[in-house]
C-alpha atoms as a PDB file:
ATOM      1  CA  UNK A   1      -7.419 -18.235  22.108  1.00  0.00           C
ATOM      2  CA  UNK A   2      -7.187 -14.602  21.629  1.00  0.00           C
ATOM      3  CA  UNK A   3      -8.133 -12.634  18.743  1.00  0.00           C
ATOM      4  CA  UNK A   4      -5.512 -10.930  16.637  1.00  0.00           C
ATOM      5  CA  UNK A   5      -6.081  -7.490  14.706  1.00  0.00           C
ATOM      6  CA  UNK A   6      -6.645  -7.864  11.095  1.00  0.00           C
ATOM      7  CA  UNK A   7      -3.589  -6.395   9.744  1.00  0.00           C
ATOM      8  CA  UNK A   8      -4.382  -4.469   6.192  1.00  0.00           C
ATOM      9  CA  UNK A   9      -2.650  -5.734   3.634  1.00  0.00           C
ATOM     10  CA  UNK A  10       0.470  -3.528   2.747  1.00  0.00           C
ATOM     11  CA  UNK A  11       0.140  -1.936  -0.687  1.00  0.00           C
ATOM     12  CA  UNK A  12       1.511  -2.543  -4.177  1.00  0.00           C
ATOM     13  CA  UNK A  13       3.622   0.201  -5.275  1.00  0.00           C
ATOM     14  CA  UNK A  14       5.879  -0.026  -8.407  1.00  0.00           C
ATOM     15  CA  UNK A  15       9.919  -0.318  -8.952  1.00  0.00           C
ATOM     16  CA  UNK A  16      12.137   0.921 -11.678  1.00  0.00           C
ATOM     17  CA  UNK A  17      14.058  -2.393 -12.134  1.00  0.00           C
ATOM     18  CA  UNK A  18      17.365  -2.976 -14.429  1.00  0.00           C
ATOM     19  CA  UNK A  19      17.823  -6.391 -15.332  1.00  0.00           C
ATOM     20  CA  UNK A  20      20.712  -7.587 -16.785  1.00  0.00           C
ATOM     21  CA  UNK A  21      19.708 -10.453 -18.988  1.00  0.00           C
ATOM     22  CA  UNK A  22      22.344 -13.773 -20.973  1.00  0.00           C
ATOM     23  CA  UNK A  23      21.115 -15.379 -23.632  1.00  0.00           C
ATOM     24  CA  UNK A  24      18.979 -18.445 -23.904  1.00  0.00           C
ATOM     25  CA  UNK A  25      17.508 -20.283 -26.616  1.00  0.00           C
ATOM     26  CA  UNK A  26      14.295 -18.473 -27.807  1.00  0.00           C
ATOM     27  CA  UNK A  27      14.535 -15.317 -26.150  1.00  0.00           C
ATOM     28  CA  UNK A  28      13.778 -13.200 -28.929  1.00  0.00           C
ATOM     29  CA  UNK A  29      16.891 -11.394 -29.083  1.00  0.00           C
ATOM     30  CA  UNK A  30      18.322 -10.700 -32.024  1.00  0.00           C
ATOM     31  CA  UNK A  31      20.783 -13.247 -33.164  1.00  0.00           C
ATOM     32  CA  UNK A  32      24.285 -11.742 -32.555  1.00  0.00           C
ATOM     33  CA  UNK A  33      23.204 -10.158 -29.186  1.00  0.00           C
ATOM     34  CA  UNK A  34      25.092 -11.435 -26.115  1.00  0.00           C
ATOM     35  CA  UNK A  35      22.328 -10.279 -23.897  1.00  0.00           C
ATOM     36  CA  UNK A  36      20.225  -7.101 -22.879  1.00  0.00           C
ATOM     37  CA  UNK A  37      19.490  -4.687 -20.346  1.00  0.00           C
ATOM     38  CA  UNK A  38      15.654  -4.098 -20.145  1.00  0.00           C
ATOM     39  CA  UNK A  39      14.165  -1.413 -17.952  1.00  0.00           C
ATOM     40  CA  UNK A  40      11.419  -2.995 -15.797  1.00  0.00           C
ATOM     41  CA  UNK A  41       8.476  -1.603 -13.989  1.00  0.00           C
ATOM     42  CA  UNK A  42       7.199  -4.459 -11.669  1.00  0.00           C
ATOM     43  CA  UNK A  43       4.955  -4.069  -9.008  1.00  0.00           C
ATOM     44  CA  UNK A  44       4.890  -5.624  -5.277  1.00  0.00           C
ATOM     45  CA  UNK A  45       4.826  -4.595  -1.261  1.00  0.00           C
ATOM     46  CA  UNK A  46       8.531  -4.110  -1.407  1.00  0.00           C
ATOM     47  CA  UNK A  47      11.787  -4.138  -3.654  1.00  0.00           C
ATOM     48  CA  UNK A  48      12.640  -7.711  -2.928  1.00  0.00           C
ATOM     49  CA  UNK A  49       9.126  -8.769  -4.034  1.00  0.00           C
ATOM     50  CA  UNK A  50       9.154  -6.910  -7.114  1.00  0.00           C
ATOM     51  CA  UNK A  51      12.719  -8.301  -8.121  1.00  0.00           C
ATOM     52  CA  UNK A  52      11.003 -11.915  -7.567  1.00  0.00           C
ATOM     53  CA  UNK A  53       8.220 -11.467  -9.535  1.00  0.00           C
ATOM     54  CA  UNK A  54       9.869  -9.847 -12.506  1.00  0.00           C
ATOM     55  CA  UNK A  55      12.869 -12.897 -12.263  1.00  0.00           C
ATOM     56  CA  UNK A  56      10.222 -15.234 -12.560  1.00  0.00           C
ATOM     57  CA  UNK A  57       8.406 -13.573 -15.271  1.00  0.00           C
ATOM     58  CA  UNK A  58      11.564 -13.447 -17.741  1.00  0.00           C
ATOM     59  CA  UNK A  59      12.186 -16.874 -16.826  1.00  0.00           C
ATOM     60  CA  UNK A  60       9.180 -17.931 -17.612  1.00  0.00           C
ATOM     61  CA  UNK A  61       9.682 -15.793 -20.661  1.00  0.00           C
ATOM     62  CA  UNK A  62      12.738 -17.985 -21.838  1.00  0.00           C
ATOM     63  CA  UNK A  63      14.892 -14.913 -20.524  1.00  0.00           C
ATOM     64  CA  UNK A  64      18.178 -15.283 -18.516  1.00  0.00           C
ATOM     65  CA  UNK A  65      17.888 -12.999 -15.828  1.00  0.00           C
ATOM     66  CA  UNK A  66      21.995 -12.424 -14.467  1.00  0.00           C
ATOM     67  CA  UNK A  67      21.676  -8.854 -12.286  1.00  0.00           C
ATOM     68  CA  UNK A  68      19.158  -6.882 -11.176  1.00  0.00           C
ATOM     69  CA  UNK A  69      20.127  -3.121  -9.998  1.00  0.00           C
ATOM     70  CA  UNK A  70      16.930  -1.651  -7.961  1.00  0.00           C
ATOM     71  CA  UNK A  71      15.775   2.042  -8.303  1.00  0.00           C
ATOM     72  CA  UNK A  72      13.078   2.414  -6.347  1.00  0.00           C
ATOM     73  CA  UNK A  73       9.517   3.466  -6.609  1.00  0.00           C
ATOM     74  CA  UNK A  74       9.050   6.752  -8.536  1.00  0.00           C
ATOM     75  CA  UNK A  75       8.902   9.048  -5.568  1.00  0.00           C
ATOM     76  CA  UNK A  76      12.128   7.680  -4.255  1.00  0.00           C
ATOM     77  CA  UNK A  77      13.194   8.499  -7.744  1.00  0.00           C
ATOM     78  CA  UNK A  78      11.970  11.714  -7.858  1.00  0.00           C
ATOM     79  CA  UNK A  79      13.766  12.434  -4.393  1.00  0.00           C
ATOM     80  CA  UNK A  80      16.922  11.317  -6.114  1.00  0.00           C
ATOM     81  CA  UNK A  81      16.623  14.301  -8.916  1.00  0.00           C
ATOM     82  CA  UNK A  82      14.849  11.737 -11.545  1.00  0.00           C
ATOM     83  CA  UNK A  83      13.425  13.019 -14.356  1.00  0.00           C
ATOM     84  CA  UNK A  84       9.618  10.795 -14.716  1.00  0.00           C
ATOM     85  CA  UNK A  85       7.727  11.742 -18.283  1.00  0.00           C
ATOM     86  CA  UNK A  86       4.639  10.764 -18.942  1.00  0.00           C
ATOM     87  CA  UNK A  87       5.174   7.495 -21.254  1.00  0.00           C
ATOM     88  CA  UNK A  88       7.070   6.821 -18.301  1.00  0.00           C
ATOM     89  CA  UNK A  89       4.159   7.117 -15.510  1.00  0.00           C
ATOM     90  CA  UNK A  90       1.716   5.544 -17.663  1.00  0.00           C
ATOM     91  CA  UNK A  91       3.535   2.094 -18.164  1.00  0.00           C
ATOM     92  CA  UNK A  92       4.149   2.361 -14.038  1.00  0.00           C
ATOM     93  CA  UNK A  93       0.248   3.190 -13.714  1.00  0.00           C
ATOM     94  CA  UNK A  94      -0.606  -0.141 -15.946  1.00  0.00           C
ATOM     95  CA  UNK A  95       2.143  -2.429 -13.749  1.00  0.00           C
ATOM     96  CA  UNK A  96       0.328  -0.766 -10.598  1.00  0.00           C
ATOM     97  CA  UNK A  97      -3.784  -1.582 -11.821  1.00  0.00           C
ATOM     98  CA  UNK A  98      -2.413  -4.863 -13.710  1.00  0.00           C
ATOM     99  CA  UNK A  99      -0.165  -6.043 -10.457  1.00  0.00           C
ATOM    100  CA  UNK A 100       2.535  -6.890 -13.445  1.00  0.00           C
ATOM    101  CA  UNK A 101       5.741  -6.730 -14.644  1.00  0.00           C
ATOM    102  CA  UNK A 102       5.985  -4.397 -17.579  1.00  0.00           C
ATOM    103  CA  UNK A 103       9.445  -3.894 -19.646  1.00  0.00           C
ATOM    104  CA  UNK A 104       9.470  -0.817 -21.095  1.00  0.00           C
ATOM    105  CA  UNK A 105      13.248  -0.828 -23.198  1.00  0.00           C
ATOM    106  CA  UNK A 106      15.719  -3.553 -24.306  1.00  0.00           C
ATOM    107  CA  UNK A 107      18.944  -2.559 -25.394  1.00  0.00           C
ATOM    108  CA  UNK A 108      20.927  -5.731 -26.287  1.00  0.00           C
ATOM    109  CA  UNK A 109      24.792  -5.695 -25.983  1.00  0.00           C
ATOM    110  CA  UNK A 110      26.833  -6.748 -28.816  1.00  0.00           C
ATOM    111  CA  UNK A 111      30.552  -8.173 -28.128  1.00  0.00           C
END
C-alpha cells in the first residue's frame, strides 16, 4: 500500500446567488405573489456546491426553488465592475464564518 498526500481541504468562499422561486403552500409570501426573486449569499468550495446547498435550504424552507442565475464570489464580481457596499460584505462575511446560506432581498412578482 502506498501512502497518499493529505490533500488540504479546498476552501469555502461565498456566491452571489439569484434564485428564482414558485409558490408553495407556507412559504411566507405574501398572498397574491406568484413567486420571488431572493438574492442569496451561500457559501461552498465551488458554484455548483453553493447552488446545492442554498436549493436545499429553501426547500427545506417550504420554498420552490425554479432558476438559479450564478454571480460569482465577490472578487469575480468586483472584476466584473460590481459595486460591493458594506451591508453587502457583512451578510457575505456571516455566510463565510456561519458556512450558510443567507438571503439578503425578496422581491415577489405579482401577475
Amino acid at each position: 500500500m502506498t501512502d497518499k498526500p493529505a490533500r488540504s481541504p479546498r476552501p469555502q468562499q461565498v456566491y452571489t446567488l439569484l434564485v428564482e422561486v414558485g409558490r408553495r403552500a407556507g412559504d411566507g409570501l405574501p398572498a397574491k405573489a406568484t413567486g420571488a426573486a431572493l438574492m442569496v449569499y451561500a457559501s461552498g468550495v465551488d458554484e455548483d456546491e453553493a447552488v446545492r446547498e442554498a436549493v436545499a435550504i429553501l426547500k427545506q424552507a417550504d420554498m420552490a426553488p425554479l432558476d438559479v442565475t450564478g454571480y460569482g464570489t465577490a472578487g469575480e464580481r468586483e472584476a466584473q465592475g460590481h459595486e460591493i457596499g458594506p451591508e453587502e460584505r457583512a451578510l457575505m462575511d456571516r455566510a463565510l464564518a456561519e458556512n450558510a446560506v443567507v438571503v439578503a432581498e425578496v422581491t415577489p412578482f405579482y401577475d
